[in-house]
Protein backbone atom coordinates (compact mmCIF):
# COMPACT_ATOMS: atom_id res chain seq x y z
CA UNK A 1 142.60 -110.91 110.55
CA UNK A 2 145.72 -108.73 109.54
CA UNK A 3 143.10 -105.97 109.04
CA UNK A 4 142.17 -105.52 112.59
CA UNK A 5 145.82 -104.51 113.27
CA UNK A 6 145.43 -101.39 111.46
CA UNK A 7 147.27 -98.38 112.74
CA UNK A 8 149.61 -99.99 115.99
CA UNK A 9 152.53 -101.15 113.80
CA UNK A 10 154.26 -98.36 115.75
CA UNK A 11 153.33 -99.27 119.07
CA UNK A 12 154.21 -103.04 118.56
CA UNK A 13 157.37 -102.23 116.91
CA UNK A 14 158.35 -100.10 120.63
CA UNK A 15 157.51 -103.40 121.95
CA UNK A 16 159.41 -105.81 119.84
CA UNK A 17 162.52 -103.22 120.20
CA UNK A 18 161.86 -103.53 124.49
CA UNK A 19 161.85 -107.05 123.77
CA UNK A 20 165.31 -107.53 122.19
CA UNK A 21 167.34 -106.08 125.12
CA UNK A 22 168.37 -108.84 127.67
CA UNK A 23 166.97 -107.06 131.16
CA UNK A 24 163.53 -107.03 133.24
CA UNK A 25 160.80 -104.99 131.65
CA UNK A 26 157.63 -103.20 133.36
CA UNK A 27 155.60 -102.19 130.71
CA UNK A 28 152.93 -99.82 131.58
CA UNK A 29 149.67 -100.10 128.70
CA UNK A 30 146.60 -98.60 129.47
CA UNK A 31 143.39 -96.51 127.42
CA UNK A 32 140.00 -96.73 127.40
CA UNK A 33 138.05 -99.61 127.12
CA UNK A 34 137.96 -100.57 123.30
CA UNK A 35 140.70 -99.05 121.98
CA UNK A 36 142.56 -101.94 121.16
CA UNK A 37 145.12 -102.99 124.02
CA UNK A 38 144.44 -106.71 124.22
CA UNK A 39 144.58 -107.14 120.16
CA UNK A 40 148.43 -104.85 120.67
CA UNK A 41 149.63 -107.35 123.47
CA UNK A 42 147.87 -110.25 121.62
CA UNK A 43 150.01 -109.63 118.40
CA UNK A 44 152.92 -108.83 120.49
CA UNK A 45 152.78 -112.15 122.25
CA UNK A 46 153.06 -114.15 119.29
CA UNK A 47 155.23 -116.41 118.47
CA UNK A 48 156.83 -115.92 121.97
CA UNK A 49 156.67 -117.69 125.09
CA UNK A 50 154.10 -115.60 127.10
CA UNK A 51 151.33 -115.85 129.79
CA UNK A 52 148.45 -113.83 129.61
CA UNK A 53 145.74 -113.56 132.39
CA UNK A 54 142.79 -111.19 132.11
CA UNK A 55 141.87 -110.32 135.58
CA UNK A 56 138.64 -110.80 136.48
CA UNK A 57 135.69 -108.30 138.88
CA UNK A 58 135.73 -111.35 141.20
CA UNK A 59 137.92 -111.10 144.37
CA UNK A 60 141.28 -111.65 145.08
CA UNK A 61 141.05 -115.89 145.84
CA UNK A 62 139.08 -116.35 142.74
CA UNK A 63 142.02 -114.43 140.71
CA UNK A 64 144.56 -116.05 142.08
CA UNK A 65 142.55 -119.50 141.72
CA UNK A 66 142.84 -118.89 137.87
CA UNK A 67 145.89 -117.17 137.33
CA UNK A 68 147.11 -120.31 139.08
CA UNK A 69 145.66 -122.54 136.85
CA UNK A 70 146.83 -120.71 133.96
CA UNK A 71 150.67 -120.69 134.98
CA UNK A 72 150.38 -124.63 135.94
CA UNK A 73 148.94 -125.28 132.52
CA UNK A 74 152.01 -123.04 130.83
CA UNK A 75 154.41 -125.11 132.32
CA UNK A 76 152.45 -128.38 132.57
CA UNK A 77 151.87 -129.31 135.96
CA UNK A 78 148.70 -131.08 137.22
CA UNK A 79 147.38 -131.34 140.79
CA UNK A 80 149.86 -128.67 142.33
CA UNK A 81 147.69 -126.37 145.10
CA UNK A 82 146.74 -122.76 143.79
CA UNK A 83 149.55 -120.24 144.90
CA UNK A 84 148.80 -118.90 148.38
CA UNK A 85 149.85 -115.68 147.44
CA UNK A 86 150.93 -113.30 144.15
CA UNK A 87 154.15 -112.92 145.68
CA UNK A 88 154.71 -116.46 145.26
CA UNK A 89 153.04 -117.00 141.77
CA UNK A 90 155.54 -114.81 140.35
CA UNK A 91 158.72 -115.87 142.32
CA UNK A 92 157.44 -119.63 141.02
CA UNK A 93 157.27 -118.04 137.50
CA UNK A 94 160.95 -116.58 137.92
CA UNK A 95 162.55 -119.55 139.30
CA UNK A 96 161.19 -122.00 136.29
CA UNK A 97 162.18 -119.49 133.80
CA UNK A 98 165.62 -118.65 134.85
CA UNK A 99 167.22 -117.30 132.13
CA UNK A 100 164.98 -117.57 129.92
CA UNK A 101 162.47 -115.15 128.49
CA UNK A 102 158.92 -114.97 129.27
CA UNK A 103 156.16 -112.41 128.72
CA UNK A 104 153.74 -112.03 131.43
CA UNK A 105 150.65 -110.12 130.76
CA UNK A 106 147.96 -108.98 133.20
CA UNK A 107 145.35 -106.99 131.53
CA UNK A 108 142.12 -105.34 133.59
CA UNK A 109 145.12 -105.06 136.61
CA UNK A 110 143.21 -102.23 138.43
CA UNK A 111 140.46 -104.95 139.04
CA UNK A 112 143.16 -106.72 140.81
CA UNK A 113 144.44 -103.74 142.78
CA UNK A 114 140.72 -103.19 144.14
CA UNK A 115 140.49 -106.66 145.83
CA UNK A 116 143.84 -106.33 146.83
CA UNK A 117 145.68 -102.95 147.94
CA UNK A 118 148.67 -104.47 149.47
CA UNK A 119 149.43 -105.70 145.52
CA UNK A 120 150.56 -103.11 143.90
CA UNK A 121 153.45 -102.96 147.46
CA UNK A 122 154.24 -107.14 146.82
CA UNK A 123 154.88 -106.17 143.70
CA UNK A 124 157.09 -103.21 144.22
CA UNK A 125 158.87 -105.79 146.48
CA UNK A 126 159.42 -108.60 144.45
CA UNK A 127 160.74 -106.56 141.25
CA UNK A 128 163.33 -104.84 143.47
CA UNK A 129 164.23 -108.02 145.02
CA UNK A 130 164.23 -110.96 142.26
CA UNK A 131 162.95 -109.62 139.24
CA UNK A 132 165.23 -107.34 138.02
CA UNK A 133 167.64 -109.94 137.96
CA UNK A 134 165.98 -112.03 135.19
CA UNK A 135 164.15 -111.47 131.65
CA UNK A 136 160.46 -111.16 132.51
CA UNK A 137 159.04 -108.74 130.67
CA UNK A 138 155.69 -107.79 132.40
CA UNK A 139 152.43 -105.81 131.46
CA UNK A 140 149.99 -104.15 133.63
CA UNK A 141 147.25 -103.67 131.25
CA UNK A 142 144.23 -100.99 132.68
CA UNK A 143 141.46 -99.41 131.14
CA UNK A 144 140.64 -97.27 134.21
CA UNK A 145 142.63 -94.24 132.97
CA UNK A 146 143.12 -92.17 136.20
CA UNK A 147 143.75 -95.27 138.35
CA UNK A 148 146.51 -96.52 136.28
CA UNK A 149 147.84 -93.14 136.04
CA UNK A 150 147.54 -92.29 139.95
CA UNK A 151 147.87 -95.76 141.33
CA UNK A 152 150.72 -97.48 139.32
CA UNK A 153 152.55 -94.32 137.38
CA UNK A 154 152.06 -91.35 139.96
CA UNK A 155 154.60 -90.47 142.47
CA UNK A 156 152.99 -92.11 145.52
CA UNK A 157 152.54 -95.19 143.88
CA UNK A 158 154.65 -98.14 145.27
CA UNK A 159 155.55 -99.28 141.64
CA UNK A 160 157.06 -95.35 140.74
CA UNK A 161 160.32 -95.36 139.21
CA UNK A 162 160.02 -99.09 138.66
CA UNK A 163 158.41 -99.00 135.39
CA UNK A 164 160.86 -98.99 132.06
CA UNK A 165 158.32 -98.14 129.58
CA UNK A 166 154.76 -97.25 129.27
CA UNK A 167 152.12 -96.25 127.21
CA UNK A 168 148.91 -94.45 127.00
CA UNK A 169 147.20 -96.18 123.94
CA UNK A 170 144.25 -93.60 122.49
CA UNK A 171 142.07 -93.81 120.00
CA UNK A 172 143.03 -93.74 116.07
CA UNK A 173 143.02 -89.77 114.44
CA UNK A 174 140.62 -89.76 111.77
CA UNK A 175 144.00 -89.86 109.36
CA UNK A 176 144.08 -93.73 110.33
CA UNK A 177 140.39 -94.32 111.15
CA UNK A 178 140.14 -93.39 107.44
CA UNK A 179 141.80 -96.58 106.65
CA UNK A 180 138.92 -98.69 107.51
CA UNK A 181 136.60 -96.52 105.39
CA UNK A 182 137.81 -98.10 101.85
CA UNK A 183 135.50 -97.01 98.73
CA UNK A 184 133.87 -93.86 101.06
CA UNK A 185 134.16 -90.35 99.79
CA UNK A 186 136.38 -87.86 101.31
CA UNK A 187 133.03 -86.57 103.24
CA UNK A 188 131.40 -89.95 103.40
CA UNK A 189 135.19 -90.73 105.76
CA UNK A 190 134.36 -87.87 108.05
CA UNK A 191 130.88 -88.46 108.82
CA UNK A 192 131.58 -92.10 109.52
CA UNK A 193 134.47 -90.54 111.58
CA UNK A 194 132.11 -88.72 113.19
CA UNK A 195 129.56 -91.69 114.39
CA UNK A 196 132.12 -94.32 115.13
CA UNK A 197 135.20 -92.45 116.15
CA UNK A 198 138.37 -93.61 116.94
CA UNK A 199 138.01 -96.77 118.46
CA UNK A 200 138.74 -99.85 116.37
CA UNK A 201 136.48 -102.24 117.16
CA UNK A 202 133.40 -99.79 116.29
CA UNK A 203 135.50 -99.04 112.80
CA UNK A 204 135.45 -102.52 112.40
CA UNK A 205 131.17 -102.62 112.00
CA UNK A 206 131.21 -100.36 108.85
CA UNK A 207 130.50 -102.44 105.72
CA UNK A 208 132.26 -100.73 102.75
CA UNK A 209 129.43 -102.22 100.45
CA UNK A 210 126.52 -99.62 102.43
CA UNK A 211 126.23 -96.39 102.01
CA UNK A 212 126.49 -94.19 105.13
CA UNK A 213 122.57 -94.01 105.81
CA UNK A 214 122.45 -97.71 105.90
CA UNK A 215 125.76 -98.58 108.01
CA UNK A 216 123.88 -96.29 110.43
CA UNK A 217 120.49 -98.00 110.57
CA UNK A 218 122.27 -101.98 110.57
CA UNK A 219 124.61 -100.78 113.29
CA UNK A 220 123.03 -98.22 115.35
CA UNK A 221 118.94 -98.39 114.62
CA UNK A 222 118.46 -101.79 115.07
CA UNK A 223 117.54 -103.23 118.44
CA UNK A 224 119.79 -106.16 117.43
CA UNK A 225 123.05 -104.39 116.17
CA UNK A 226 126.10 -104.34 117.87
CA UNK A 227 126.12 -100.05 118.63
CA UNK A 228 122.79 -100.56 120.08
CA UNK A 229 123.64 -101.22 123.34
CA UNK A 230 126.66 -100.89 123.54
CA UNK A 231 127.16 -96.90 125.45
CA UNK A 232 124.92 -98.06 128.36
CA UNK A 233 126.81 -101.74 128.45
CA UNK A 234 129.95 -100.02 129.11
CA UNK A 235 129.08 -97.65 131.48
CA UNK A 236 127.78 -100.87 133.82
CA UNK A 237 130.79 -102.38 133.42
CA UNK A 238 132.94 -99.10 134.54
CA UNK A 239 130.78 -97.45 136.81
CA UNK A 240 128.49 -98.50 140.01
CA UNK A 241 125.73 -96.04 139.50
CA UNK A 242 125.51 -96.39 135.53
CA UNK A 243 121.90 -94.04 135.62
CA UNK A 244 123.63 -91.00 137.13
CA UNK A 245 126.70 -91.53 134.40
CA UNK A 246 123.86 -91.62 132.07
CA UNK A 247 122.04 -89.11 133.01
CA UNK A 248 125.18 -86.76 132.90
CA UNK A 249 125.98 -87.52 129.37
CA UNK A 250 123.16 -87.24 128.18
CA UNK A 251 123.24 -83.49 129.45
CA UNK A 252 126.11 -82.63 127.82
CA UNK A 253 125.30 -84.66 124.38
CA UNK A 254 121.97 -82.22 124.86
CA UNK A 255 123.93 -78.68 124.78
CA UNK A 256 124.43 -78.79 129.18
CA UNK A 257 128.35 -77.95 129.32
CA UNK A 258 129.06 -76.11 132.77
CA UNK A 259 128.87 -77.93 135.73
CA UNK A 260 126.08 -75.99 137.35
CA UNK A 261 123.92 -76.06 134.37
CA UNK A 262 124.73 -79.91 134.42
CA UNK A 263 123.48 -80.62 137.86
CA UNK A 264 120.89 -78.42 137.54
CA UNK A 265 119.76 -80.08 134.84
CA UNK A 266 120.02 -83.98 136.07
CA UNK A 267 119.09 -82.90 139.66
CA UNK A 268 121.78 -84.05 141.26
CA UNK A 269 124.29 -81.79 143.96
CA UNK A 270 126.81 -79.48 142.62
CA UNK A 271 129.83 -81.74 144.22
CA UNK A 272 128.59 -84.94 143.48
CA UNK A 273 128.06 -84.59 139.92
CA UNK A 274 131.58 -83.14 139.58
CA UNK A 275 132.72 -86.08 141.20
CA UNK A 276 131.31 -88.00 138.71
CA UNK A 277 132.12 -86.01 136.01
CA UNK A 278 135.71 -86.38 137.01
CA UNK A 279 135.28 -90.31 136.77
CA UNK A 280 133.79 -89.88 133.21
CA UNK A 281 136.94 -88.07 132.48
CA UNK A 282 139.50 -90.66 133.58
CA UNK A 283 137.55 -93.19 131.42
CA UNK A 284 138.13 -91.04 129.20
CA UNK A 285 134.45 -90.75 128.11
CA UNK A 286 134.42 -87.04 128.94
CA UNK A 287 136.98 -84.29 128.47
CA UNK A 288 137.00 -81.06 130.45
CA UNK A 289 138.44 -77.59 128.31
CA UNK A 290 139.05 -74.24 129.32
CA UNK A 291 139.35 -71.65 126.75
CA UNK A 292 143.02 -71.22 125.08
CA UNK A 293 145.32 -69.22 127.70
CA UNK A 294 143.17 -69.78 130.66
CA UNK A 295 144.02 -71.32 133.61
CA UNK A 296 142.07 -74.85 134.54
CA UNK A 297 140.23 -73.90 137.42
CA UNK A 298 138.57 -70.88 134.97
CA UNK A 299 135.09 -69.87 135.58
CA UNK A 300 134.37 -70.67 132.03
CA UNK A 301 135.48 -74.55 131.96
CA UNK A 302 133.08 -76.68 130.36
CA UNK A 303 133.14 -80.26 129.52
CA UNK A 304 132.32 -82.09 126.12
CA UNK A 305 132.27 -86.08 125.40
CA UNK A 306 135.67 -87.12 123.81
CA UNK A 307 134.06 -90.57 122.30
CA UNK A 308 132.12 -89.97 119.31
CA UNK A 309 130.06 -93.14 119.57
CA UNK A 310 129.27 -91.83 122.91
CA UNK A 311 128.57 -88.51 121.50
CA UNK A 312 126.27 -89.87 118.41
CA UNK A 313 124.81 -92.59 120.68
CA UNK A 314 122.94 -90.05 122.87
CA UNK A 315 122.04 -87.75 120.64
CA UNK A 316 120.69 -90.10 118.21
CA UNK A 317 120.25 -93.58 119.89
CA UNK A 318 119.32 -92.96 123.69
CA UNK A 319 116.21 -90.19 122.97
CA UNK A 320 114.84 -92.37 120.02
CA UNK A 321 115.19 -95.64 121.58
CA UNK A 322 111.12 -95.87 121.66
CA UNK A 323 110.33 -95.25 118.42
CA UNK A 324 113.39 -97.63 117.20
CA UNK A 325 111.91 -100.65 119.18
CA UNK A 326 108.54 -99.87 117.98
CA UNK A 327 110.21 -100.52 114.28
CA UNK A 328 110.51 -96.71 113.58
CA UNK A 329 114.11 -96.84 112.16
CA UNK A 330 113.40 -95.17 109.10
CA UNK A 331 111.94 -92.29 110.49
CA UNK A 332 115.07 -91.68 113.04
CA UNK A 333 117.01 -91.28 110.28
CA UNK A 334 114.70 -89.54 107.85
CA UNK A 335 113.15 -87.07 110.95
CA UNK A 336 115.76 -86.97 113.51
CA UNK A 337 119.52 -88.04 112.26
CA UNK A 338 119.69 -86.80 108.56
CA UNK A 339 118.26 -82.85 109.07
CA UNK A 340 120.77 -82.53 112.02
CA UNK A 341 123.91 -84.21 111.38
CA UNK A 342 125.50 -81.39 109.29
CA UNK A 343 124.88 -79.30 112.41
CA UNK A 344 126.32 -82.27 114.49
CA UNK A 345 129.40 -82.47 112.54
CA UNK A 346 130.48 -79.14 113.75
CA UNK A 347 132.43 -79.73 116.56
CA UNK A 348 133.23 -83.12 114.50
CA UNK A 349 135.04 -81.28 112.01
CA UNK A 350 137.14 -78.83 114.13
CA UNK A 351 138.60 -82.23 116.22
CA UNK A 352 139.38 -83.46 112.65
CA UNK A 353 141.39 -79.94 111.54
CA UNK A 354 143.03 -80.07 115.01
CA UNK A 355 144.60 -83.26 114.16
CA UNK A 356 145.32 -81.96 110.76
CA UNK A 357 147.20 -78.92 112.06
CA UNK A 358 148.54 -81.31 114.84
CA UNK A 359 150.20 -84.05 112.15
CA UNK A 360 151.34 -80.85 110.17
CA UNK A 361 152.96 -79.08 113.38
CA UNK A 362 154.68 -82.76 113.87
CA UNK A 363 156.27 -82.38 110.33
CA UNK A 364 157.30 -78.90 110.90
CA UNK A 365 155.19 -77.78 108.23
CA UNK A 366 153.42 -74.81 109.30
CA UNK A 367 154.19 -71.12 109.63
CA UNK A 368 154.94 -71.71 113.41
CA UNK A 369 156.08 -74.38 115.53
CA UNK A 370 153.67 -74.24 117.77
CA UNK A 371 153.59 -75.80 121.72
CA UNK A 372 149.84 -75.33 122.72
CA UNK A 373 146.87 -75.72 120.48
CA UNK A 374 143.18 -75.21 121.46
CA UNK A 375 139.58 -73.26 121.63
CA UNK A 376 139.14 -69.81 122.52
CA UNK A 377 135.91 -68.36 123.43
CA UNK A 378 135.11 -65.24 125.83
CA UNK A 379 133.84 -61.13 125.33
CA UNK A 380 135.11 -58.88 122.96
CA UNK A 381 136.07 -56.07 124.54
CA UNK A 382 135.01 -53.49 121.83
CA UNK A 383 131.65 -55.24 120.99
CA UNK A 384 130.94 -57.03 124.46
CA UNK A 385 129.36 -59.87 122.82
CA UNK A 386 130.58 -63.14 123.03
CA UNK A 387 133.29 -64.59 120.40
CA UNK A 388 134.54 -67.94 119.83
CA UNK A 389 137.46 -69.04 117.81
CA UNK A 390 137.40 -72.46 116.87
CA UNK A 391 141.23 -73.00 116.66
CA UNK A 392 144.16 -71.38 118.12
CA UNK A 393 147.92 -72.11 118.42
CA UNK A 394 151.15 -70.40 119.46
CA UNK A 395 155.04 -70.64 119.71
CA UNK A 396 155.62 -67.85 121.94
CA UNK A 397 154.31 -64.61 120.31
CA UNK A 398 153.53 -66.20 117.29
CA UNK A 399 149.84 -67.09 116.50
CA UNK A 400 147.60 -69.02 114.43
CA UNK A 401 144.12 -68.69 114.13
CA UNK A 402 141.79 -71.17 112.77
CA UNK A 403 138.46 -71.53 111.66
CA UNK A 404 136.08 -74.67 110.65
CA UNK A 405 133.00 -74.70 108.89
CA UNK A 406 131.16 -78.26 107.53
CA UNK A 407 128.82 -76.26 105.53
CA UNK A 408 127.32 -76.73 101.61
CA UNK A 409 127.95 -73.93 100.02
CA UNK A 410 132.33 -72.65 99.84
CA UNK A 411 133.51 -70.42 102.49
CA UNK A 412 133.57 -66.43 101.41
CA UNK A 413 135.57 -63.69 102.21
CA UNK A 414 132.80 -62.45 105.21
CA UNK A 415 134.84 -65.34 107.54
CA UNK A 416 138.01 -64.24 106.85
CA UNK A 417 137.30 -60.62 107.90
CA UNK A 418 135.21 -62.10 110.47
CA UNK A 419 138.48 -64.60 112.00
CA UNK A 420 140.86 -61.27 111.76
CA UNK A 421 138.25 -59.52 113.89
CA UNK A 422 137.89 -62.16 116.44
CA UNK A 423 141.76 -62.32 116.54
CA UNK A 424 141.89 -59.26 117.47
CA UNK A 425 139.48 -59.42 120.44
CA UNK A 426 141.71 -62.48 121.92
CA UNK A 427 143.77 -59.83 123.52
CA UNK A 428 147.20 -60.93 123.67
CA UNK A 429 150.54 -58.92 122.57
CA UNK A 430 151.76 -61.03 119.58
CA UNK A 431 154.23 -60.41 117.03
CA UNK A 432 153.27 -62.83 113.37
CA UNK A 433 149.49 -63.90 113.41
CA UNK A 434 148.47 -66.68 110.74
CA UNK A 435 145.36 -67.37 109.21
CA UNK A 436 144.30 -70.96 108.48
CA UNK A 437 140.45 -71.96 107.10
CA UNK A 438 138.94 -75.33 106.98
CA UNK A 439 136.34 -75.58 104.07
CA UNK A 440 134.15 -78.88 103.46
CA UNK A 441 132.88 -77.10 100.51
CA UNK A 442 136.02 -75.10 99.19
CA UNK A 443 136.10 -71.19 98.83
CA UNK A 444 134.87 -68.47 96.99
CA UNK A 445 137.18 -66.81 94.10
CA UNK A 446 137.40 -63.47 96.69
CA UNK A 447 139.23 -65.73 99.16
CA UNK A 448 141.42 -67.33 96.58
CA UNK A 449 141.92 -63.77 94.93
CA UNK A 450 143.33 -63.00 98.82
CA UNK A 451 145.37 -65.76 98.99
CA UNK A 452 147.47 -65.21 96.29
CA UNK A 453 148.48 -61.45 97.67
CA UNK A 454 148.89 -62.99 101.66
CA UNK A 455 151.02 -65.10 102.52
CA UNK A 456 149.42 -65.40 106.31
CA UNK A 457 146.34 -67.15 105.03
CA UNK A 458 146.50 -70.67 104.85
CA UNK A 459 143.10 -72.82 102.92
CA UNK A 460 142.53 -76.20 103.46
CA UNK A 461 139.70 -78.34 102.33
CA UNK A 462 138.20 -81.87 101.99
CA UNK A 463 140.80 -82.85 99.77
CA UNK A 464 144.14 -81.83 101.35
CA UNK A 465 142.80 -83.43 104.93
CA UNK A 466 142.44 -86.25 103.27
CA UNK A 467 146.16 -86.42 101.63
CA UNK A 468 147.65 -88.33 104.51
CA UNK A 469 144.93 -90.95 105.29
């Protein structure tokens, strides 16, 4: 289905252009489990000659057993002994191609690497010493985030500087992830944004012919829906100690966002928990955020979950999962999903204006051209209570300041004054400061009426997010 290929005509079109020039190619893919790699290089490989071997948690003779296979059926030769090594699988490969062109895909290659450690060295080997020479254009495909960064793009890995493209494939903005939300309202588009995310095959479960409330219940509520399962399912296949993950995001989805109030909370040791909070974040379940201008090791890190479904999954779906299998669905979402979700949409909301302001910035059509954008939140000096800013970006001394609020009722003139006061206590020496509010609900006539007279003050609701989707 066409449909499914929403949103990576981009990222195959880098690939097509790769193809076209007549050298070796190392392409680099990886992202989080999900996001869509396979369907990419699947589309990709069509219409081409092309291998494609998904690597299996098995060891390295079992691998090499089927990748064997698999190359013997390309080429149509029976009763030939597996290859002995990968060394020689791919030199084999080579020599019957010649000059010819060939697309080799290994996806899941870190489960390779893990059976094997002297790989990722053969293969440094061989593409120095035969490959180069021909028109192979091969994928390492990964969904272990830090591993493919560390072991096949950092600086100590064998493969460095052999590479000739890569690419970290993430999850759709909710600009595209609107595009599988056909016949939605504007607001209807965010909140589904908000349960399913980014992550295209999740996007692909809404039914256009439900309301919200019941894509929720069929894919979330029941025991036998896809969503169900599926945050726990993943984790097993990532991680060795799945409860621990668990137990971790489940913290966090629960309002635990420092690392001591996270182990003190699952029970676990300070150390260990970061270490697996680290993991979490090269799978790219978890993120880890400082507050804007801060360095990374700051005393006030904290660490929030980047997937939504993750996100919505334990708040909603892991501490109900009783009452759902006792046939309690309705009730979830009557007592437990629909009186919190506006509050849940929160943080939601400001990831949606930070793309705004991001695809904006891109354009070059903001006050600034700005180079960092983030969160701020600390003491104000004067006050000494705590302030947070939910958006702020700079280009040198110039600022903007940004605040988001998924509320009913239109945004007044109190969070205006209130955003100019907060600016103020980020205590920075800056020369133009900018003023840009998010409204699900619009604004009051006093913050039009200011508008009009300043020319620092930027509005932006429902509607004008929604222009580019």
């Amino acid at each position: 289905m066409q449909e499914v290929f929403i949103g990576r005509e981009k990222e195959l079109a880098d690939l097509e252009e790769l193809y076209l020039q007549e050298r070796f190619q190392l392409f680099v893919l990886y992202g989080r489990r999900r996001v869509g790699k396979t369907t990419l290089l699947n589309e990709f490989c069509k219409d081409k000659d092309a291998i494609f071997y998904s690597a299996e948690q098995s060891n390295n003779k079992l691998n090499l057993e089927k990748f064997s296979s698999l190359v013997f059926q390309f080429y149509e030769e029976n009763n030939l002994e597996p290859f002995s090594s990968w060394s020689n699988a791919l030199s084999y490969i080579d020599e019957r191609q010649g000059n010819k062109k060939l697309v080799l895909v290994i996806d899941e290659f870190p489960y390779l690497v893990k059976k094997n450690r002297a790989l990722l060295s053969e293969f440094q080997h061989l593409i120095d010493h035969k490959l180069t020479s021909g028109k192979m254009f091969l994928i390492l495909s990964g969904s272990y985030m830090g591993f493919m960064e560390k072991e096949v793009l950092g600086s100590n890995s064998p493969l460095f500087g052999r590479r000739t493209a890569q690419l970290h494939m993430k999850p759709f903005t909710y600009q595209t992830s609107a595009k599988f939300m056909t016949g939605f309202s504007d607001e209807e588009k965010l909140m589904l944004y908000g349960a399913y995310g980014g992550t295209p095959l999740y996007l692909q479960q809404i039914n256009e012919k439900e309301s919200f409330e019941e894509n929720i219940k069929r894919t979330y509520l029941k025991v036998t829906s896809y969503l169900y399962e599926e945050a726990l399912l993943l984790l097993r296949q990532e991680v060795q100690e799945p409860g621990v993950y668990s137990a971790i995001i489940e913290a966090i989805a629960s309002g635990y966002t420092k690392a001591n109030e996270i182990s003190t909370k699952i029970g676990e040791d300070s150390a260990k928990c970061l270490k697996y909070i680290k993991t979490l974040c090269e799978l790219g379940i978890l993120h880890k955020e400082t507050p804007f201008g801060e360095k990374e090791s700051s005393r006030k890190t904290i660490y929030g979950i980047s997937d939504f479904m993750f996100r919505f999954w334990y708040r909603y779906v892991f501490t109900n999962r009783t009452l759902i299998e006792t046939g309690a669905q309705q009730v979830v979402w009557e007592k437990r999903i629909k009186p919190d979700y506006c509050s849940y949409m929160g943080l939601v909301f400001e990831k949606v204006c930070m793309d705004y302001l991001n695809s904006k910035n891109a354009r070059g059509e903001l006050p600034i051209l700005y180079t960092s954008i983030g969160r701020w939140w600390g003491t104000n000096a004067a006050t000494h209570g705590q302030e947070e800013i939910d958006l702020i970006a700079n280009d040198g001394k110039d600022y903007l300041f940004g605040e988001c609020k998924w509320r009913n009722e239109k945004l007044d003139i109190s969070v205006l004054k209130d955003l100019k006061a907060k600016a103020d206590a980020f205590r920075i020496n800056r020369r133009n400061s900018y003023y840009v509010l998010f409204s699900k609900s619009g604004f009051t006539e006093a913050v039009l009426n200011e508008v009009r007279s300043d020319d620092s003050i930027l509005l932006v609701d429902l509607a004008e997010l929604m222009t580019s989707c």
